[in-house]
PDB file of N, CA and C in Angstrom:
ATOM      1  N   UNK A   1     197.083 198.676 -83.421  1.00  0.00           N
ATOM      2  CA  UNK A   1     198.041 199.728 -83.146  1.00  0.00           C
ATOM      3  C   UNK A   1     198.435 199.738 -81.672  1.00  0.00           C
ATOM      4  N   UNK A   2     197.355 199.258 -80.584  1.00  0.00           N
ATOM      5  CA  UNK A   2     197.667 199.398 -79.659  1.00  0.00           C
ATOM      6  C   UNK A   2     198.774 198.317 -79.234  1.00  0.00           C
ATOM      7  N   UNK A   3     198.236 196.984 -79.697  1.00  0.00           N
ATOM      8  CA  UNK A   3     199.097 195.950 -79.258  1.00  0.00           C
ATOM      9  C   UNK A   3     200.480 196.036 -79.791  1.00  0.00           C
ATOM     10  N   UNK A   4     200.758 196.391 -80.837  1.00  0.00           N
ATOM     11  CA  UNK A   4     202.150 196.946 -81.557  1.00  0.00           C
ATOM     12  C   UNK A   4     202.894 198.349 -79.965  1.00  0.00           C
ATOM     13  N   UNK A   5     202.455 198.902 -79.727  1.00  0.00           N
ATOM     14  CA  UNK A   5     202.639 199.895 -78.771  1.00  0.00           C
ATOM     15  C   UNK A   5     202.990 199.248 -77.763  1.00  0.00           C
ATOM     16  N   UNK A   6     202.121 198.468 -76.924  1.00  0.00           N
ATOM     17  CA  UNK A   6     202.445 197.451 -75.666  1.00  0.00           C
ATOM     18  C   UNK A   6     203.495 196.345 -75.764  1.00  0.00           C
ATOM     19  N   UNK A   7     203.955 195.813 -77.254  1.00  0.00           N
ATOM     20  CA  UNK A   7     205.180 195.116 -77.216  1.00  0.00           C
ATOM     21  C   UNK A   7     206.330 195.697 -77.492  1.00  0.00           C
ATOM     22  N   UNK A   8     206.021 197.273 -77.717  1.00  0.00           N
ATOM     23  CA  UNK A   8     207.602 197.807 -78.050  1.00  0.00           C
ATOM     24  C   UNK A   8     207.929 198.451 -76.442  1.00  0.00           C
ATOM     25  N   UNK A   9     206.729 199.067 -75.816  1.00  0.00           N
ATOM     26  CA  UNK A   9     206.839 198.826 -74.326  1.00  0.00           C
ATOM     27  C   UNK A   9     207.260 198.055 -73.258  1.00  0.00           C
ATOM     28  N   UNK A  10     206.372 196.405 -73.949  1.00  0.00           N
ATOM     29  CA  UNK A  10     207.538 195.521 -73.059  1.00  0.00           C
ATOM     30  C   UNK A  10     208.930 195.093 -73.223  1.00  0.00           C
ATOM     31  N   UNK A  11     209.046 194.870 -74.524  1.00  0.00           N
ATOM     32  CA  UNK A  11     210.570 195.353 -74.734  1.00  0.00           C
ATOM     33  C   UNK A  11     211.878 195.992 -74.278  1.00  0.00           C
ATOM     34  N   UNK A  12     211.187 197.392 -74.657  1.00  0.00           N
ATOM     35  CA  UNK A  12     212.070 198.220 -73.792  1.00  0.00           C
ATOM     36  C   UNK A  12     212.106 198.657 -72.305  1.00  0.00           C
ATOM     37  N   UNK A  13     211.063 198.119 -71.664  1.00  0.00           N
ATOM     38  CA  UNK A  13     211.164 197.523 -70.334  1.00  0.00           C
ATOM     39  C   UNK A  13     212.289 196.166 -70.100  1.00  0.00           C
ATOM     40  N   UNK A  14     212.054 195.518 -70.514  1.00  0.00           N
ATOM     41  CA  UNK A  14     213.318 194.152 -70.169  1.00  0.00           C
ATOM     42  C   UNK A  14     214.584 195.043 -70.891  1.00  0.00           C
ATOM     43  N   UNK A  15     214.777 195.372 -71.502  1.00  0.00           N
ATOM     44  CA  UNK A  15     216.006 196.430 -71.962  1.00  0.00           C
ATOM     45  C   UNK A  15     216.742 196.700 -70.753  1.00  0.00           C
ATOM     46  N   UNK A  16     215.733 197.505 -70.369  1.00  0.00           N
ATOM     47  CA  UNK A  16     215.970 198.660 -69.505  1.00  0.00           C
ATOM     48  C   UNK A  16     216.068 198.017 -67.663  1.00  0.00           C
ATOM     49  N   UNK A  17     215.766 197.049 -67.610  1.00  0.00           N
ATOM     50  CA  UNK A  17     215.556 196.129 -66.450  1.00  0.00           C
ATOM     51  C   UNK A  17     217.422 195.476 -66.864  1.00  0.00           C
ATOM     52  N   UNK A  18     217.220 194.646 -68.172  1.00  0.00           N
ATOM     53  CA  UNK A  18     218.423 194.001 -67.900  1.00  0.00           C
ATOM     54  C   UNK A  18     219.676 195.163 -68.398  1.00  0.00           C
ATOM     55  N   UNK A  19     220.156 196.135 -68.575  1.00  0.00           N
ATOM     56  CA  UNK A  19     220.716 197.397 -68.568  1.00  0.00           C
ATOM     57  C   UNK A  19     220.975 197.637 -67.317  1.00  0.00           C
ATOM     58  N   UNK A  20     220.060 197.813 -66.236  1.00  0.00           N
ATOM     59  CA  UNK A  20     220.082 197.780 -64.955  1.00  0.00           C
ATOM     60  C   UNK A  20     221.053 196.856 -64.189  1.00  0.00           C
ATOM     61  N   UNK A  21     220.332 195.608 -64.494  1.00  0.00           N
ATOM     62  CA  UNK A  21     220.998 194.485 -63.795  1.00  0.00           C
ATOM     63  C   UNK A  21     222.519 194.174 -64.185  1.00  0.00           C
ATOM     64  N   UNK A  22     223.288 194.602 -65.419  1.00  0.00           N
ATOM     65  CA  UNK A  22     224.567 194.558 -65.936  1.00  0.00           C
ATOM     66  C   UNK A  22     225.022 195.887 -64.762  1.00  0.00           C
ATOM     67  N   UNK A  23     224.417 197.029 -64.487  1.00  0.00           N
ATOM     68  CA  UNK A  23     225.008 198.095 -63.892  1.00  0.00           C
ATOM     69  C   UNK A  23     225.217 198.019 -63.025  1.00  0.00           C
ATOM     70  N   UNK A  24     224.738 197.256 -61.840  1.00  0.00           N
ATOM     71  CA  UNK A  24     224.219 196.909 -60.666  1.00  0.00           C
ATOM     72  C   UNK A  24     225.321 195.730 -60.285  1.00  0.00           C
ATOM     73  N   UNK A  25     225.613 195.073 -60.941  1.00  0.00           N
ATOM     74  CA  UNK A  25     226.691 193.734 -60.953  1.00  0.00           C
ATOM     75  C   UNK A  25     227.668 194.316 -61.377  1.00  0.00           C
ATOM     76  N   UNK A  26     227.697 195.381 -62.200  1.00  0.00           N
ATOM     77  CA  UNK A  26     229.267 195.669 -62.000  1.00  0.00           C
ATOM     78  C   UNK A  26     229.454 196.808 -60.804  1.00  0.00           C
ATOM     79  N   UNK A  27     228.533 197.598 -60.592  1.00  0.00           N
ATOM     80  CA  UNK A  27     229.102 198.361 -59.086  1.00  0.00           C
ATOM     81  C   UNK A  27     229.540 196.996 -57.995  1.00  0.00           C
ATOM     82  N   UNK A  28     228.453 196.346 -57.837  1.00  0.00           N
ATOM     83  CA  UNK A  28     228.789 195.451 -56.749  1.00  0.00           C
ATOM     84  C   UNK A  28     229.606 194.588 -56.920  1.00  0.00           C
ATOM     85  N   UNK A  29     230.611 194.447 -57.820  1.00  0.00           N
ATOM     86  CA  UNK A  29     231.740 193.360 -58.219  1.00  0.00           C
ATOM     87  C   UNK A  29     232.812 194.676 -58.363  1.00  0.00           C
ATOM     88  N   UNK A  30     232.659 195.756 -58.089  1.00  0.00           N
ATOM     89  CA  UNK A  30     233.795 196.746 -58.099  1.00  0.00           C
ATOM     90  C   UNK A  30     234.032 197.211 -57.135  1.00  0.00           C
ATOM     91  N   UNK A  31     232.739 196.888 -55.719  1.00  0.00           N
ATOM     92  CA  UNK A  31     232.754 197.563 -54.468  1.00  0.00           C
ATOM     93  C   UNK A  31     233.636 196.308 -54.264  1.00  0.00           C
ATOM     94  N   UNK A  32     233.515 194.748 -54.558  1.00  0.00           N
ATOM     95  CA  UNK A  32     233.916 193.844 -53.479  1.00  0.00           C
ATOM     96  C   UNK A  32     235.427 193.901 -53.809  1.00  0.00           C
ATOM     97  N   UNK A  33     236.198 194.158 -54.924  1.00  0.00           N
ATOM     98  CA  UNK A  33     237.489 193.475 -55.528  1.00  0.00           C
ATOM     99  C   UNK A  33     238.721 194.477 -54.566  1.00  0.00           C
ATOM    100  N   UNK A  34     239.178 194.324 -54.259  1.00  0.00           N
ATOM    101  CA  UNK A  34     240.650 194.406 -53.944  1.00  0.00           C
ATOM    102  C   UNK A  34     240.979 196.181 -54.385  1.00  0.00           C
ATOM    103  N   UNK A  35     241.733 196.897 -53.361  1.00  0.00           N
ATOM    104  CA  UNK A  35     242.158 198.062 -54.227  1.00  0.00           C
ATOM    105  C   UNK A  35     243.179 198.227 -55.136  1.00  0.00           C
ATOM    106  N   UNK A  36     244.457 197.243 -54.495  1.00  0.00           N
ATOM    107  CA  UNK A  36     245.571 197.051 -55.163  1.00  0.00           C
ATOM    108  C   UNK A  36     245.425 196.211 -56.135  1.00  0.00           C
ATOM    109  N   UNK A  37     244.080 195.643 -56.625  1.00  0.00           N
ATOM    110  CA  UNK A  37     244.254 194.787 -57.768  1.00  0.00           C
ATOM    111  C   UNK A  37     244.125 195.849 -59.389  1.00  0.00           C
ATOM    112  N   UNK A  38     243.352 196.516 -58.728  1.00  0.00           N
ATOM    113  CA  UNK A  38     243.043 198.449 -60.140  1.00  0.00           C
ATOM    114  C   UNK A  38     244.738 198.427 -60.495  1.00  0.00           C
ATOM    115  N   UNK A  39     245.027 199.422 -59.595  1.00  0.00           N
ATOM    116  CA  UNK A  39     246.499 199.472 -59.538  1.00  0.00           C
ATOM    117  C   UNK A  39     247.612 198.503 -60.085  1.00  0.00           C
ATOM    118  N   UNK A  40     247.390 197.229 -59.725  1.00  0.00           N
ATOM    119  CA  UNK A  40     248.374 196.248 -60.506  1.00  0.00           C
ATOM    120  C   UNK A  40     248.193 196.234 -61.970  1.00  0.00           C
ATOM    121  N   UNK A  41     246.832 196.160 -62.092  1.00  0.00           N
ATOM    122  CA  UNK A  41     246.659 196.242 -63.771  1.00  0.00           C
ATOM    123  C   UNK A  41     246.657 197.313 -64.585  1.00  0.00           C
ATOM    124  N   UNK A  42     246.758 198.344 -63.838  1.00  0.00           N
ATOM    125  CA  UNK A  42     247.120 199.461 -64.650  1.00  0.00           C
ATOM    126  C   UNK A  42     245.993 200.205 -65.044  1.00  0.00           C
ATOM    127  N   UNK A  43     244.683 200.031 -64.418  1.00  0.00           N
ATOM    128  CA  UNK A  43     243.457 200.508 -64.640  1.00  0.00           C
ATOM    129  C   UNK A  43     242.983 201.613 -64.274  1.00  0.00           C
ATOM    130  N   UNK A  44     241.941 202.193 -64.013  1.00  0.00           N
ATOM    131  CA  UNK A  44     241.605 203.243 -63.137  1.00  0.00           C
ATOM    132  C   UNK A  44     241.730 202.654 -61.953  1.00  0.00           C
ATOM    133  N   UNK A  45     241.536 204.070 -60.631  1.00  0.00           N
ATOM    134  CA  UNK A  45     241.941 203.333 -59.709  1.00  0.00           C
ATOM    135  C   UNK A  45     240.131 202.783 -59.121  1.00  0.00           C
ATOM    136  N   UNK A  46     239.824 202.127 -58.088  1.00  0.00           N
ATOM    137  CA  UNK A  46     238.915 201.495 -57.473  1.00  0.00           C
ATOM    138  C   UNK A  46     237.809 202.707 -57.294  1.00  0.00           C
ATOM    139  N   UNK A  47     238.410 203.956 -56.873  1.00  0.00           N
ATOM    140  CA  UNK A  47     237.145 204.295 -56.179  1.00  0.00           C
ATOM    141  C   UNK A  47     236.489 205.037 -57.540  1.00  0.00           C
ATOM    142  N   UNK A  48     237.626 205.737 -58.550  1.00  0.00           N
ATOM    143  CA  UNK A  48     237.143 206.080 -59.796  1.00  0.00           C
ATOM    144  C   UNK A  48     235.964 205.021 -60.696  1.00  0.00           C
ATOM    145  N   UNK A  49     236.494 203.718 -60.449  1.00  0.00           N
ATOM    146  CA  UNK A  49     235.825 203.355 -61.074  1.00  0.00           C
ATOM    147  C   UNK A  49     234.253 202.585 -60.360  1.00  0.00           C
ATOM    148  N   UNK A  50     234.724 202.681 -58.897  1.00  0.00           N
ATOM    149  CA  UNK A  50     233.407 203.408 -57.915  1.00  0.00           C
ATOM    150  C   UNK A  50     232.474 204.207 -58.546  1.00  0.00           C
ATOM    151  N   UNK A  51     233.212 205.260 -58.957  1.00  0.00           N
ATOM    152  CA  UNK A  51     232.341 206.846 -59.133  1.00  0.00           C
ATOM    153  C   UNK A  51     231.488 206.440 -60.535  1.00  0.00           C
ATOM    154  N   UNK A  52     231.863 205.709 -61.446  1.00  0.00           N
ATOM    155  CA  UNK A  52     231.591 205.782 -62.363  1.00  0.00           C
ATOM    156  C   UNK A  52     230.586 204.462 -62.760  1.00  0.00           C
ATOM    157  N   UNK A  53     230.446 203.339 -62.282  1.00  0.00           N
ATOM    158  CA  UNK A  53     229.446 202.349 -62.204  1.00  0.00           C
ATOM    159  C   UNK A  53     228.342 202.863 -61.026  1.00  0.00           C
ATOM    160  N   UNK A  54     228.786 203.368 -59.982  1.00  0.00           N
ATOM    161  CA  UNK A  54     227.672 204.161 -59.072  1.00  0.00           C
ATOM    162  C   UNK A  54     226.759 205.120 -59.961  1.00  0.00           C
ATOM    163  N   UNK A  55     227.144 206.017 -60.414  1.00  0.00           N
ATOM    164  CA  UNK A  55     226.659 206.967 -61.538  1.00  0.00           C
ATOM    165  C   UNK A  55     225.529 206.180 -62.087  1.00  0.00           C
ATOM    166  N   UNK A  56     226.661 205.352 -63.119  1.00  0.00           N
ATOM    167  CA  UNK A  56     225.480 204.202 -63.979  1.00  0.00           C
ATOM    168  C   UNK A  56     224.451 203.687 -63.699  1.00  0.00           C
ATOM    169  N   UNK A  57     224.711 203.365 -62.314  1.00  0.00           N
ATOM    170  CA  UNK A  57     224.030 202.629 -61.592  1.00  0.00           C
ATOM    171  C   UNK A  57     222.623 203.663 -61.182  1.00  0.00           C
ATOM    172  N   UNK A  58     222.477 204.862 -60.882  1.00  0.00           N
ATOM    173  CA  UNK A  58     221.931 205.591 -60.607  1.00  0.00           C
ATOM    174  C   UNK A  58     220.857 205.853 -61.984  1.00  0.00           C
ATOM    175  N   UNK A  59     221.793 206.084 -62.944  1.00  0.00           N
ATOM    176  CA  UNK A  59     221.207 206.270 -63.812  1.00  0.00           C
ATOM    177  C   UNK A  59     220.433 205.174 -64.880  1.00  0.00           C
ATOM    178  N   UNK A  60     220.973 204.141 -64.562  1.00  0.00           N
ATOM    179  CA  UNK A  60     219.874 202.621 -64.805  1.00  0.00           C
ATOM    180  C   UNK A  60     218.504 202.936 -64.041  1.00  0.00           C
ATOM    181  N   UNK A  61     218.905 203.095 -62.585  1.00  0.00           N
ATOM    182  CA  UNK A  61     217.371 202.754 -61.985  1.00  0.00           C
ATOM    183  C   UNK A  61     216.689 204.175 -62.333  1.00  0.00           C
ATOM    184  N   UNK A  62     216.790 205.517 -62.167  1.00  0.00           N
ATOM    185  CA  UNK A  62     216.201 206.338 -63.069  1.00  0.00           C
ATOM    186  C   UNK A  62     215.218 206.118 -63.986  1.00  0.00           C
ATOM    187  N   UNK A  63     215.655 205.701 -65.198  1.00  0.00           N
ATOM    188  CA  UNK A  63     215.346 205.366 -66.311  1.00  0.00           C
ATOM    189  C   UNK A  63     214.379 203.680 -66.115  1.00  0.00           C
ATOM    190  N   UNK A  64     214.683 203.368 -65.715  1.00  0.00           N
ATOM    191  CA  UNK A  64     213.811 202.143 -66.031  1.00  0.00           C
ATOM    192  C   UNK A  64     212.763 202.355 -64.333  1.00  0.00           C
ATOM    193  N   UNK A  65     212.786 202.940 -63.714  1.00  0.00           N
ATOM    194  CA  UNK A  65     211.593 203.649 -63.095  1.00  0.00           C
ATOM    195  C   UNK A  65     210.950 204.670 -64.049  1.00  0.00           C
ATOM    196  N   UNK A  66     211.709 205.848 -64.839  1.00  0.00           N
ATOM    197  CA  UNK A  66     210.749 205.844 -65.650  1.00  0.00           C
ATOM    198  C   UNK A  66     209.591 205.559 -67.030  1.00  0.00           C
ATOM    199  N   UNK A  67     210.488 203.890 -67.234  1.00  0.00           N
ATOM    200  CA  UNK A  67     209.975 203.353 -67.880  1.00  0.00           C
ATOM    201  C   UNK A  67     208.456 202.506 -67.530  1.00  0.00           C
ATOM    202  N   UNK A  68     208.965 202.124 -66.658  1.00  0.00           N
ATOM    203  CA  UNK A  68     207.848 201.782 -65.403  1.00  0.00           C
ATOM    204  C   UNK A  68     206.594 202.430 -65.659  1.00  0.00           C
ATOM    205  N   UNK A  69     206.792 203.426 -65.660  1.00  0.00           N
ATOM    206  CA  UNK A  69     206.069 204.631 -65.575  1.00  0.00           C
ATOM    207  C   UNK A  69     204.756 205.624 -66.376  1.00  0.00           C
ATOM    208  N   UNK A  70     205.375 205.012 -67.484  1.00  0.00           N
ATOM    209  CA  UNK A  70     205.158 206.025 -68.763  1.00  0.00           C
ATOM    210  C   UNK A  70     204.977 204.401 -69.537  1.00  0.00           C
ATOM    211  N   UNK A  71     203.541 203.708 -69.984  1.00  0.00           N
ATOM    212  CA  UNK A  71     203.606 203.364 -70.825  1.00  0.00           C
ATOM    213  C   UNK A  71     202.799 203.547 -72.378  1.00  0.00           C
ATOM    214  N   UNK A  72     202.866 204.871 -72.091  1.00  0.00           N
ATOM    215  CA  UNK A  72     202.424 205.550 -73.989  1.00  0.00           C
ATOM    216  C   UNK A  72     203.510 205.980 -73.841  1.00  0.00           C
ATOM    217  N   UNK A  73     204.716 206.586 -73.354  1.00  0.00           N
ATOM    218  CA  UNK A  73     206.202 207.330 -73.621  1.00  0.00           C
ATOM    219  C   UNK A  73     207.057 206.453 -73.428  1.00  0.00           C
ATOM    220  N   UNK A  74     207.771 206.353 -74.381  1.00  0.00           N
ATOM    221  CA  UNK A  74     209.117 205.098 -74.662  1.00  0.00           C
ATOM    222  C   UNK A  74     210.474 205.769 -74.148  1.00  0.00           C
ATOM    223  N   UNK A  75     210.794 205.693 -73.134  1.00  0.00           N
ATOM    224  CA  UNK A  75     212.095 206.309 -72.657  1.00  0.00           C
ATOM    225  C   UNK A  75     213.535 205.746 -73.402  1.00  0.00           C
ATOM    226  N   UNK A  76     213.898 206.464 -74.077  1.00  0.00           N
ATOM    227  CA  UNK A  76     215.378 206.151 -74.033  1.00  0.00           C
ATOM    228  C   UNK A  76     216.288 207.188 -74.502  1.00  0.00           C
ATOM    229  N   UNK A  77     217.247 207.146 -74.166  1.00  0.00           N
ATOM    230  CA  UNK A  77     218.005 208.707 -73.915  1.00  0.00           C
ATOM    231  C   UNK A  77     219.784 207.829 -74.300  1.00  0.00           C
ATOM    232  N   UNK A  78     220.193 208.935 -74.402  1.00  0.00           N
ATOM    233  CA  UNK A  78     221.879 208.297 -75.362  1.00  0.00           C
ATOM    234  C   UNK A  78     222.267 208.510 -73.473  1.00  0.00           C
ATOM    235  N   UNK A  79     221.689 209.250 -72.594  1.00  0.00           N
ATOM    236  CA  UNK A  79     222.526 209.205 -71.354  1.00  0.00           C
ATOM    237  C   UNK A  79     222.474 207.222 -70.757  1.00  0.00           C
ATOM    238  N   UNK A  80     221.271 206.666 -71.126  1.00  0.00           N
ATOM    239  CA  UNK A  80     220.925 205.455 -70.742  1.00  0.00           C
ATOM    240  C   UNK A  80     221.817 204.743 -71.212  1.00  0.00           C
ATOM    241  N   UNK A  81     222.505 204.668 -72.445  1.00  0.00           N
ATOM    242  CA  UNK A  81     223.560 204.327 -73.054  1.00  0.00           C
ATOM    243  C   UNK A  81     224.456 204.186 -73.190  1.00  0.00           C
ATOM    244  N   UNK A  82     224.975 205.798 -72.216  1.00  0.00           N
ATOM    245  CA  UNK A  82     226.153 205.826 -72.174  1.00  0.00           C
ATOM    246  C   UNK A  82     226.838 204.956 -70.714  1.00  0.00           C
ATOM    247  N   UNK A  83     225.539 205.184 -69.825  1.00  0.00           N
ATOM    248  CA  UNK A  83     225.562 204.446 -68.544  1.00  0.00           C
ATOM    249  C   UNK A  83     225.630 202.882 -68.593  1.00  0.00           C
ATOM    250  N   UNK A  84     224.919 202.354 -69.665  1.00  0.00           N
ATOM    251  CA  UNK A  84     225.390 200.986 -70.026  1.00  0.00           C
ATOM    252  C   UNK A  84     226.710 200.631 -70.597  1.00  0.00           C
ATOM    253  N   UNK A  85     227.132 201.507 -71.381  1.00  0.00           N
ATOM    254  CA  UNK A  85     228.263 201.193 -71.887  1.00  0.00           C
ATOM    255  C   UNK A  85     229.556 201.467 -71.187  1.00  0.00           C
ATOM    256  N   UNK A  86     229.468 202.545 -69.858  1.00  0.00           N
ATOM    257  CA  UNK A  86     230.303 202.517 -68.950  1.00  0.00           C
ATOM    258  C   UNK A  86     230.895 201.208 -68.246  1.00  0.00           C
ATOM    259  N   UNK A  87     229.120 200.612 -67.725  1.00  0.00           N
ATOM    260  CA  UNK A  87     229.091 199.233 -66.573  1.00  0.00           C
ATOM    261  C   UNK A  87     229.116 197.994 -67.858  1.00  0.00           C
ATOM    262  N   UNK A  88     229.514 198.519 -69.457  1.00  0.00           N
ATOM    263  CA  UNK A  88     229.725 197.076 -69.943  1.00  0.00           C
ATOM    264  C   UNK A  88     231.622 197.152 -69.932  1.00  0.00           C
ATOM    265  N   UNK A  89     232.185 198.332 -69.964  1.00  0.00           N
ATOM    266  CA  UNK A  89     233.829 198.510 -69.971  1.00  0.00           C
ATOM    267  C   UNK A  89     234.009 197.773 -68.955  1.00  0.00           C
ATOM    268  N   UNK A  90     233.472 198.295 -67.983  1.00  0.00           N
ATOM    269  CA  UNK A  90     233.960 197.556 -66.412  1.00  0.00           C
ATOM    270  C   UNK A  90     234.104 196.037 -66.604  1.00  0.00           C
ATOM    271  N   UNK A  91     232.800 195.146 -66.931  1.00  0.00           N
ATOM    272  CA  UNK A  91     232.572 193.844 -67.118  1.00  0.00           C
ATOM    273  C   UNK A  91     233.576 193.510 -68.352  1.00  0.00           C
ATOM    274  N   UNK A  92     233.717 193.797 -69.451  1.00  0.00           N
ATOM    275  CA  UNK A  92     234.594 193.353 -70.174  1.00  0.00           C
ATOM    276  C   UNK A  92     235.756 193.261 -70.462  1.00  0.00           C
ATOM    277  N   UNK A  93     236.356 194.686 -69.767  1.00  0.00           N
ATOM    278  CA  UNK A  93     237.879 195.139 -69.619  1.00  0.00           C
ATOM    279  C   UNK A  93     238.431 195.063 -68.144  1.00  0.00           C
ATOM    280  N   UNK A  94     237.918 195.981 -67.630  1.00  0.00           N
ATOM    281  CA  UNK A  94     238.427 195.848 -66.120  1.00  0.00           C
ATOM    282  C   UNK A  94     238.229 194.433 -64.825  1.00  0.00           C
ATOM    283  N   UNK A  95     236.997 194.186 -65.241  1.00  0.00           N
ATOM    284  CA  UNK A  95     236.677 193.164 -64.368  1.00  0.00           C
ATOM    285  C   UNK A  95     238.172 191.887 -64.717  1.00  0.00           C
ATOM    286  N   UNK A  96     237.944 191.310 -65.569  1.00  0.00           N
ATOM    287  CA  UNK A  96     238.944 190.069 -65.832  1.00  0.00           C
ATOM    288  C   UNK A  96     240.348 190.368 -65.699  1.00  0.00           C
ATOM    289  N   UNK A  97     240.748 192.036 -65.738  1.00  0.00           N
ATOM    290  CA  UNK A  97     242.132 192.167 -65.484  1.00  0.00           C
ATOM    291  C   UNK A  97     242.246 192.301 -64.119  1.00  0.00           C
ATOM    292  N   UNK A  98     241.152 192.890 -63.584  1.00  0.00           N
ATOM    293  CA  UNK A  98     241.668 192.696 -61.698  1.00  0.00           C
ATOM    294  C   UNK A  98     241.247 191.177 -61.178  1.00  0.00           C
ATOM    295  N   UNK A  99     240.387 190.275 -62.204  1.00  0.00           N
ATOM    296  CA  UNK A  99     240.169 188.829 -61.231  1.00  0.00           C
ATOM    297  C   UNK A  99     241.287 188.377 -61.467  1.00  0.00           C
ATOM    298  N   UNK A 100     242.147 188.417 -62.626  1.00  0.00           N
ATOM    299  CA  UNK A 100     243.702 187.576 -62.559  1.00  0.00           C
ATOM    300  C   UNK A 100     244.439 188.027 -61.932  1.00  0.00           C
ATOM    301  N   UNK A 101     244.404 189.383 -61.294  1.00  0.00           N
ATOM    302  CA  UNK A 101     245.493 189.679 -60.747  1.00  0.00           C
ATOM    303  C   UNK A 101     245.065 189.556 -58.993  1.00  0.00           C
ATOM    304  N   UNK A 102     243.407 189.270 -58.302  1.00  0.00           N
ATOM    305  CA  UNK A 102     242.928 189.183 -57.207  1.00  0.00           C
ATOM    306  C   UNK A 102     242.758 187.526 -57.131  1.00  0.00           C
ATOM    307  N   UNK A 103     243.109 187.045 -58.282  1.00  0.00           N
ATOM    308  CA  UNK A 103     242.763 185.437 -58.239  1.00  0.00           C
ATOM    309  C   UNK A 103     241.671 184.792 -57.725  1.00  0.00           C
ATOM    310  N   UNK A 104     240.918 185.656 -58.731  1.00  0.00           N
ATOM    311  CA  UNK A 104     239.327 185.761 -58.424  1.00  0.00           C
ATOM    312  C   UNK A 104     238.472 184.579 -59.163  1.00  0.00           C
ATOM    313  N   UNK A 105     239.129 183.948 -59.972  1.00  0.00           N
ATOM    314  CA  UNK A 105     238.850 182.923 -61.511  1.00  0.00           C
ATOM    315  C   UNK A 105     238.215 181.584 -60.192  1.00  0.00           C
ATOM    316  N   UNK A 106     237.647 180.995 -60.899  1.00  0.00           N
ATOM    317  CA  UNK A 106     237.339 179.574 -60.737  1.00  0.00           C
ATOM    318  C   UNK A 106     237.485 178.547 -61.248  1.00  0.00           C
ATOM    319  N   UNK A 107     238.500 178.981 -61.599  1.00  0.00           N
ATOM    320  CA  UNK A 107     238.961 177.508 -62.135  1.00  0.00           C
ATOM    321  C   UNK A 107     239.855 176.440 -61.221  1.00  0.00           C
ATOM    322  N   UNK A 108     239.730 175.423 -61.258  1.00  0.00           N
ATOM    323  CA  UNK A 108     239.978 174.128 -60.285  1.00  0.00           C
ATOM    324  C   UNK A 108     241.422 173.916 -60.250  1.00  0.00           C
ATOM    325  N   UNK A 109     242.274 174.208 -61.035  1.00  0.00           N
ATOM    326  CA  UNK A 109     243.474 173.923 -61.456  1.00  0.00           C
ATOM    327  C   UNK A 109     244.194 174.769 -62.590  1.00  0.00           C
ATOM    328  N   UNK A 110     245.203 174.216 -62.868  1.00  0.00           N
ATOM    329  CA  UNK A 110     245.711 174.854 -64.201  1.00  0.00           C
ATOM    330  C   UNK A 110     244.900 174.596 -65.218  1.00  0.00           C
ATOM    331  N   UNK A 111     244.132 173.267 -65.266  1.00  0.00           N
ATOM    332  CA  UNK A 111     243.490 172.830 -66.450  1.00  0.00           C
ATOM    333  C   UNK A 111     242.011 173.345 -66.361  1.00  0.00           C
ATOM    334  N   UNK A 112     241.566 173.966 -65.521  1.00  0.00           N
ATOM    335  CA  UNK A 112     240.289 174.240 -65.242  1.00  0.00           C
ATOM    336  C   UNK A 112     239.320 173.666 -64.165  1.00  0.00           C
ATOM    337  N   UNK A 113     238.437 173.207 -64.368  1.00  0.00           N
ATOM    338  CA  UNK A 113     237.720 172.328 -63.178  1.00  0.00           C
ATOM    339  C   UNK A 113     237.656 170.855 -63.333  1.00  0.00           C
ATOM    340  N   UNK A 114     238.823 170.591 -63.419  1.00  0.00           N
ATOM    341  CA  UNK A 114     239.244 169.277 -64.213  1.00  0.00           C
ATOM    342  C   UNK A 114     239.963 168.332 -62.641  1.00  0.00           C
TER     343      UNK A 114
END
């Protein structure tokens, strides 16, 4: 019983670590990008979406400090969730519409790294 306990612990530790690390990469890929690139694409603007991966971001390390923390109490909260799913909009929606428009891509050419 115990060892069943300690792997749903470590688990939701790497969860909660890599939850973090998605939140954390998108504040810091939202602090570096361009202001007028939000704006061109029609997005929120930069510092909004500042306010709102910062948040996340806050609320990642929170939570997985108190996961840290507590290992007979399994932390997870729909706020942890919602904070991931904020810093996954950013990465999936916003991020790629301001790198085409900051010409942020790496690709080598028209054809790619070709």
């Amino acid at each position: 019983m115990v060892a069943a306990f300690t792997v749903q612990w470590v688990l939701l530790l790497a969860l909660a670590g890599a939850a973090f690390g998605v939140e954390v990469f998108a504040f810091v890929d939202a602090l570096r990008t361009r202001v007028d690139a939000f704006t061109a694409t029609g997005k929120l603007t930069k510092n909004k979406w500042l306010l709102i991966t910062g948040v996340a971001t806050v609320i990642g390390l929170i939570f997985l400090i108190a996961q840290l923390g507590s290992a007979d109490m399994f932390v997870f909260n729909i706020v942890n969730i919602i904070a991931f799913v904020a810093a996954a909009v950013y990465m999936v929606d916003v991020r790629p519409a301001v790198r085409s428009i900051s010409g942020g891509g790496s690709s080598g050419g028209p054809y790619g790294g070709w």
